[in-house]
Protein backbone atom coordinates (compact mmCIF):
# COMPACT_ATOMS: atom_id res chain seq x y z
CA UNK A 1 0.63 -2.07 28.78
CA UNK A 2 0.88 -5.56 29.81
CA UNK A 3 4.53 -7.68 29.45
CA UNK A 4 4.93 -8.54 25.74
CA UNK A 5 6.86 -11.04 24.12
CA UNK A 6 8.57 -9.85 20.93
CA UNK A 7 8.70 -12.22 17.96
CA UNK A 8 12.71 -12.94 16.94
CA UNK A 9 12.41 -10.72 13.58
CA UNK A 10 11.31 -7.62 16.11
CA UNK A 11 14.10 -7.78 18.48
CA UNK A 12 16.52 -7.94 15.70
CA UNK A 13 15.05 -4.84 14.71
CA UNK A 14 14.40 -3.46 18.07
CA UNK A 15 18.10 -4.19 19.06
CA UNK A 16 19.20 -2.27 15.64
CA UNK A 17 17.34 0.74 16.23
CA UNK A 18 17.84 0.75 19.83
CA UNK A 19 21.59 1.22 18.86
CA UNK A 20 21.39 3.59 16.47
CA UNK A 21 18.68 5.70 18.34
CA UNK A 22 21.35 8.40 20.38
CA UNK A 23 23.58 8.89 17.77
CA UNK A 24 21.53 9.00 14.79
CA UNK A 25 17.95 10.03 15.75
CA UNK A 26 16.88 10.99 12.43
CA UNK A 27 17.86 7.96 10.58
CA UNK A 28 16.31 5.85 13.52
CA UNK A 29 12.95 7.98 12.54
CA UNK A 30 13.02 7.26 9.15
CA UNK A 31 13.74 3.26 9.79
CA UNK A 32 11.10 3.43 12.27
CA UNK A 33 8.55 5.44 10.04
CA UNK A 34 8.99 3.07 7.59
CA UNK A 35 8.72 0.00 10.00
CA UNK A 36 5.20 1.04 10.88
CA UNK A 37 4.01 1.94 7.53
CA UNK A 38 4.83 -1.83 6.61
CA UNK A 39 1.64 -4.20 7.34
CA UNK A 40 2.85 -7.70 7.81
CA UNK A 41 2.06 -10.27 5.88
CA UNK A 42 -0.15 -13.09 6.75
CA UNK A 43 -1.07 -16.29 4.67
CA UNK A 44 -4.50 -17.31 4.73
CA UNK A 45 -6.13 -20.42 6.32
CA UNK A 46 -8.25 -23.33 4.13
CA UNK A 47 -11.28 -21.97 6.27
CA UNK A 48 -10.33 -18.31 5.08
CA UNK A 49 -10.03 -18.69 1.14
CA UNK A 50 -13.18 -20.34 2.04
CA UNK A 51 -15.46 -17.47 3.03
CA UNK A 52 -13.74 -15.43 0.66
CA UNK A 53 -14.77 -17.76 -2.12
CA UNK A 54 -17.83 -17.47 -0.43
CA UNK A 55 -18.03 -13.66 -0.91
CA UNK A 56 -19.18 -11.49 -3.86
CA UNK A 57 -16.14 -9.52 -4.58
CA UNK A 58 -15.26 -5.97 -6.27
CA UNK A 59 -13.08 -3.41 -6.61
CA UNK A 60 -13.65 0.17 -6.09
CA UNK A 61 -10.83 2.88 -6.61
CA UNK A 62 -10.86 5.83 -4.07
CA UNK A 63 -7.97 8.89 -3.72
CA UNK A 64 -4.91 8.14 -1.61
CA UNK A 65 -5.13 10.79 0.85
CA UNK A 66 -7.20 14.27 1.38
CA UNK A 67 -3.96 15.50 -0.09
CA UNK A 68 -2.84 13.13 -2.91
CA UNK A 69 -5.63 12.42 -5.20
CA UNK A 70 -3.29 9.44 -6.73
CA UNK A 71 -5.85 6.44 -7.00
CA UNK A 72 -5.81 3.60 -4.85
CA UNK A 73 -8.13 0.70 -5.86
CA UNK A 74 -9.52 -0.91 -2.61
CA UNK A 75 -10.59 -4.79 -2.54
CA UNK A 76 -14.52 -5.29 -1.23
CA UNK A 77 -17.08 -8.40 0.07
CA UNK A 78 -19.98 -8.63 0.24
CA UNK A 79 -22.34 -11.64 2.40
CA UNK A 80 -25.67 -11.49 2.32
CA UNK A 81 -28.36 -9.26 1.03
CA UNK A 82 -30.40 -6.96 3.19
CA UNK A 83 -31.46 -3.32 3.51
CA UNK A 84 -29.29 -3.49 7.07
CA UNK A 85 -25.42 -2.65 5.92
CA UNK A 86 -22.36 -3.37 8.55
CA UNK A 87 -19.33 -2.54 7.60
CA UNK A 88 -16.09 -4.50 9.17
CA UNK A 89 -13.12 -2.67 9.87
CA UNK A 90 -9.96 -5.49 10.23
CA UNK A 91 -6.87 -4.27 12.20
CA UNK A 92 -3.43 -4.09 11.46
CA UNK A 93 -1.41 -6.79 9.51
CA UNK A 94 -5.62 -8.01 9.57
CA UNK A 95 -8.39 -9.25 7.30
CA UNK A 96 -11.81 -9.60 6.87
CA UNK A 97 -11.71 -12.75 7.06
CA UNK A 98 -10.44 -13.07 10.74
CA UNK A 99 -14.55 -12.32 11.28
CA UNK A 100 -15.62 -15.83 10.04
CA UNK A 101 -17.84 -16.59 13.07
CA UNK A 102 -18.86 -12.48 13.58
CA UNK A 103 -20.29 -12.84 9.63
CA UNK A 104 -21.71 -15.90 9.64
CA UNK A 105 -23.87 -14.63 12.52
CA UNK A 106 -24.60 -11.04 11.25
CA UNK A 107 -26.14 -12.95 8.33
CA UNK A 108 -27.53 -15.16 9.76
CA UNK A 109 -29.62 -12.76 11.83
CA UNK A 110 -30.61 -10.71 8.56
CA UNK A 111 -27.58 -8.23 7.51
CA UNK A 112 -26.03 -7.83 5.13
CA UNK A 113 -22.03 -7.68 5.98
CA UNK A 114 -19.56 -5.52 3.78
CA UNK A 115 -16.10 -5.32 4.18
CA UNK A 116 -12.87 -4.57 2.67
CA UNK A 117 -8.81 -5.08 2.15
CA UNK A 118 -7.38 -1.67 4.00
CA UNK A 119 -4.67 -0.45 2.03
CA UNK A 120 -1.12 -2.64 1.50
CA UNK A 121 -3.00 -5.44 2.62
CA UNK A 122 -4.52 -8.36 1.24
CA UNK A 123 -5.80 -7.34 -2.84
CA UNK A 124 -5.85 -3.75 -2.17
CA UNK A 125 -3.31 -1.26 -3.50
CA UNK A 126 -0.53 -0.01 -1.89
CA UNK A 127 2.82 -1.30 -0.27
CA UNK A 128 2.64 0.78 3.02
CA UNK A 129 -0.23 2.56 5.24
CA UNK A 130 -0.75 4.00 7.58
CA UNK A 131 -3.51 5.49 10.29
CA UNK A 132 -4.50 8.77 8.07
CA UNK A 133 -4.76 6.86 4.92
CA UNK A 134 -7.02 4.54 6.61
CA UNK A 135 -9.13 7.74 8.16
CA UNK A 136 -9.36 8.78 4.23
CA UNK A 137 -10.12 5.46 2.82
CA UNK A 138 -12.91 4.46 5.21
CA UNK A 139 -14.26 7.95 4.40
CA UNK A 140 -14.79 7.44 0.87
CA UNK A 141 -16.17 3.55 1.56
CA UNK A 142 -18.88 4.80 3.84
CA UNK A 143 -19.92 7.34 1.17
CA UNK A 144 -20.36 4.92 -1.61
CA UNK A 145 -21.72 2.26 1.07
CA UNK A 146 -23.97 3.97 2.87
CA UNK A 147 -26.31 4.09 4.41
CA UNK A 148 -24.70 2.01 7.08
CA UNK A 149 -26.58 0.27 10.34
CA UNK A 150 -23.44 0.16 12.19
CA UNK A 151 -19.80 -0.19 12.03
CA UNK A 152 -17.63 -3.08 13.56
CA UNK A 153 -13.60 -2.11 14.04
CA UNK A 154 -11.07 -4.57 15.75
CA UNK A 155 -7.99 -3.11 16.98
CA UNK A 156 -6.67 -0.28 14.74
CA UNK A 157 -9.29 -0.44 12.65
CA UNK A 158 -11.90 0.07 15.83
CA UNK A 159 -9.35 3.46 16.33
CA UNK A 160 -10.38 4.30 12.84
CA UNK A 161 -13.57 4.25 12.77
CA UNK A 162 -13.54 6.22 15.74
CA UNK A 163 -11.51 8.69 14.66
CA UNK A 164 -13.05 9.32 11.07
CA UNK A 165 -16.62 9.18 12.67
CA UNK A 166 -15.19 12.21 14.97
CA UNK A 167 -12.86 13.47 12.41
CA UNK A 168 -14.99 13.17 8.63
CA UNK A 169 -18.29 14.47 8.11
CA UNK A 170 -19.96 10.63 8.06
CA UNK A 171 -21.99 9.37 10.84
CA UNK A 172 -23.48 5.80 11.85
CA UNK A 173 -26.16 4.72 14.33
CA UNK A 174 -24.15 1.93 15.97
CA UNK A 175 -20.44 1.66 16.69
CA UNK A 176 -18.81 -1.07 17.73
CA UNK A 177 -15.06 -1.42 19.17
CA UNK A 178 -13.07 -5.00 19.97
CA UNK A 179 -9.93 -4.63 21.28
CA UNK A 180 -9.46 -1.11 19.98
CA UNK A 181 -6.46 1.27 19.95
CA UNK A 182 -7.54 4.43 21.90
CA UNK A 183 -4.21 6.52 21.31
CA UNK A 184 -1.88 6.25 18.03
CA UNK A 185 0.48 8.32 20.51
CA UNK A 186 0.73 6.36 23.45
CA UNK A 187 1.40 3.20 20.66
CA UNK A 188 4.02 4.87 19.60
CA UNK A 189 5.13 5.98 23.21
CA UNK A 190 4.66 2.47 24.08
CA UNK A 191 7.04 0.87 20.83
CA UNK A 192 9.60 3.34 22.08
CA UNK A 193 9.68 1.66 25.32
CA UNK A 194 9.67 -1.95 24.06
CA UNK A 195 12.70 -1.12 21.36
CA UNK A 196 14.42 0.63 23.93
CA UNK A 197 14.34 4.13 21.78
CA UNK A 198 16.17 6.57 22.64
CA UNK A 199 13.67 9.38 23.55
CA UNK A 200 15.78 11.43 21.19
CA UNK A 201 14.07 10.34 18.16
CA UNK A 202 10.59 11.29 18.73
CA UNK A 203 11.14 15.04 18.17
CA UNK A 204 12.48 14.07 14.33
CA UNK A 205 9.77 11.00 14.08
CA UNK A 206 6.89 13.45 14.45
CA UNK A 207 8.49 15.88 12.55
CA UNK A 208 8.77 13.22 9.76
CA UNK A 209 4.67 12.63 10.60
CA UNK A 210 3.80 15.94 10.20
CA UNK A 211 5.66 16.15 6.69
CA UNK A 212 4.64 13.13 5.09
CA UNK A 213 1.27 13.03 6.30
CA UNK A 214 0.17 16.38 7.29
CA UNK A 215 -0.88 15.31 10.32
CA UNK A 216 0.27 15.76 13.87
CA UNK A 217 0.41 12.54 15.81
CA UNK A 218 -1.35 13.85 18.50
CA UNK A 219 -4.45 14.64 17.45
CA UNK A 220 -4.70 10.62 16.51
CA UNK A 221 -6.14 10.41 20.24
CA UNK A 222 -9.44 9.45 20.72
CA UNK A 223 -9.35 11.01 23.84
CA UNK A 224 -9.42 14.15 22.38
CA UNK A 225 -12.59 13.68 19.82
CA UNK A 226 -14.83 11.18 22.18
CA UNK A 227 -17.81 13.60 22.42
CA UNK A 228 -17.40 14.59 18.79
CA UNK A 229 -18.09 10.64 17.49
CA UNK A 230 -21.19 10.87 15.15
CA UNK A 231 -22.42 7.42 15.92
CA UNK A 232 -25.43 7.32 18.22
CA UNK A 233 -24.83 4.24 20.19
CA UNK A 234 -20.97 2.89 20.89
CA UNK A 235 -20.21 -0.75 22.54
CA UNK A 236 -16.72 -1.47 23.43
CA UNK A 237 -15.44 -5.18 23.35
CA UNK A 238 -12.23 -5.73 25.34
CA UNK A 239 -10.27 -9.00 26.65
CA UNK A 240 -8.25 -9.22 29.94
CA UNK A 241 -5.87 -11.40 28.34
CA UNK A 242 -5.04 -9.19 25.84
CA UNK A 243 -1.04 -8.32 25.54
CA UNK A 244 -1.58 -5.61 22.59
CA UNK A 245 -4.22 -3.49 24.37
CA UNK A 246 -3.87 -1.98 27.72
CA UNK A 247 -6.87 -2.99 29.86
CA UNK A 248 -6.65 -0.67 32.53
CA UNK A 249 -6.41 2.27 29.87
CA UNK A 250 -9.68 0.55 28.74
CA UNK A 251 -11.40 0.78 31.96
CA UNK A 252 -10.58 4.41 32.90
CA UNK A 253 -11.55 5.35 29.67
CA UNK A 254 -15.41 3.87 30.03
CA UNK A 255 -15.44 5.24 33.47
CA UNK A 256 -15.49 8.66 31.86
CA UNK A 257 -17.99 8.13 29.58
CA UNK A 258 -20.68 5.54 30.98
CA UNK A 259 -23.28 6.47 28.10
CA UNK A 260 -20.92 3.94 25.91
CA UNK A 261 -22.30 0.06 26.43
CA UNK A 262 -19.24 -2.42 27.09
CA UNK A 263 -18.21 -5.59 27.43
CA UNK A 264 -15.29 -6.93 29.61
CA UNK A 265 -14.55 -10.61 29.04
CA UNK A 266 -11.33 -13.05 30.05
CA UNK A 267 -10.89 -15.19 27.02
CA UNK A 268 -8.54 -15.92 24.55
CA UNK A 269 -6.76 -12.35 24.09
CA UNK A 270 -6.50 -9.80 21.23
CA UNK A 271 -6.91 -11.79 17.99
CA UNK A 272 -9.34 -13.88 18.64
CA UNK A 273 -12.24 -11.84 20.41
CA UNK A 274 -14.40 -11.70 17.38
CA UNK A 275 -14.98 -15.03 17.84
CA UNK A 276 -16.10 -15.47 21.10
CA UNK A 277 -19.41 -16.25 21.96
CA UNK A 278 -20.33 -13.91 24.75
CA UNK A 279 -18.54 -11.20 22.51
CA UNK A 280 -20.93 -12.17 19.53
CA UNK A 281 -23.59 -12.44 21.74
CA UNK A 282 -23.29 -8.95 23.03
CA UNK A 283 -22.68 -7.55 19.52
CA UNK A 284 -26.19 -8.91 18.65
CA UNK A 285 -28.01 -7.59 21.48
CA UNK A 286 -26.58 -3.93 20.92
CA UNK A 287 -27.27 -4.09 17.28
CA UNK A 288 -31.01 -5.25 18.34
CA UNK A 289 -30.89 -2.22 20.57
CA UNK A 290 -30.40 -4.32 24.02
């Protein structure tokens, strides 16, 4: 993971839980559970409210989790109209709208482009999230949705597309990855390291996982599930200067698997890559089977 420069608010936090971490580990799991079930929030731009104004809007309501059918109501928009569906997957603390330029060009070149508020974030439902809720939601979306051309995840949400295309009994032709997570554990592995966590409270934290969520954190790997991915083509979008996303992880990961297309670029890091123009352009030529 590159060097990483942690806003004031997170090394207040860091520093708390760094202190706590030895002598309390399971309270330091539950603040740190808790911490990363929290999406931050983010104001919208003029040019934002725009497209969404620009948007056909609705709400659909879908179950909270494979285990909880307590209803969530989920935030959708639409642009365009076309018999070719993409779905866009935002990241973490994301929105749709961070894909102005990416949507204007999908439809312009004749899709249609659907997306939607993951859970806790924007209109959607919820105060916290978390990876397996977004697994279950984008699940139930690409069952009402469908059938889909291709799916378009940036960050965490590239992760989870990943993962519920491996994971879920959906499929899609085309996937399509920018600046994607490949390993919930090695995030977490990595946080530890930036807070300065005592390695004591990962035993308790996954505990904690495993009973909230019914999940184990390690099978939130994409290592684990690449040749199980029911998409037929996959494109991976990545940035050198990106500080979130380790590169080199990146790299040895396409090594192994050459059949996935791929993109390398030095631009202007991990937020902004669905706006680049050779990263647009590339998108277009793999969805035009280039």
């Amino acid at each position: 993971m590159q060097h990483q420069v942690l806003p004031l608010s997170l090394r207040m936090t860091a520093f708390l839980l760094s202190g706590i971490s030895k002598p309390f580990p399971v309270l330091t799991a539950r603040l740190f559970y808790r911490l990363y079930c929290t999406p931050p929030a983010r104001k919208l731009r003029s040019t934002h409210t725009q497209l969404r104004d620009s948007a056909s809007i609705s709400q659909t309501t879908v179950s909270s989790y494979a285990f909880d059918n307590t209803p969530l109501p989920i935030t959708l928009y639409r642009w365009g109209t076309s018999g070719k569906k993409i779905l866009l997957l935002h990241g973490w603390g994301g929105s749709p709208f961070h894909f102005k330029q990416l949507i204007h060009s999908l439809v312009s070149s004749g899709y249609e482009v659907i997306s939607y508020d993951a859970p806790a974030h924007g209109l959607s439902g919820g105060q916290r999230t978390n990876l397996v809720q977004w697994m279950h939601v984008l699940e139930q979306v690409i069952r009402q949705e469908g059938p889909l051309d291709a799916i378009i995840g940036h960050s965490l949400g590239g992760l989870n597309a990943a993962l519920t295309l491996a994971r879920k009994e959906v499929q899609v032709p085309r996937l399509i990855m920018l600046s994607a997570s490949l390993s919930a554990p090695v995030f977490f592995q990595e946080t530890f390291r930036l807070f300065n966590i005592h390695p004591v409270v990962m035993p308790p934290l996954l505990q904690l996982i495993r009973h909230k969520l019914k999940e184990d954190l390690g099978e939130l790997d994409l290592h684990r599930y690449i040749d199980q991915i029911k998409a037929n083509e996959i494109f991976i979008a990545y940035d050198t200067a990106d500080e979130l996303v380790d590169v080199h992880e990146i790299d040895g990961f396409l090594q192994q698997y050459p059949a996935i297309q791929s993109l390398r670029i030095t631009g202007e890091g991990h937020f902004r890559i669905m706006r680049q123009a050779p990263v647009i352009g590339g998108i277009l030529q793999f969805l035009n089977g280039g």
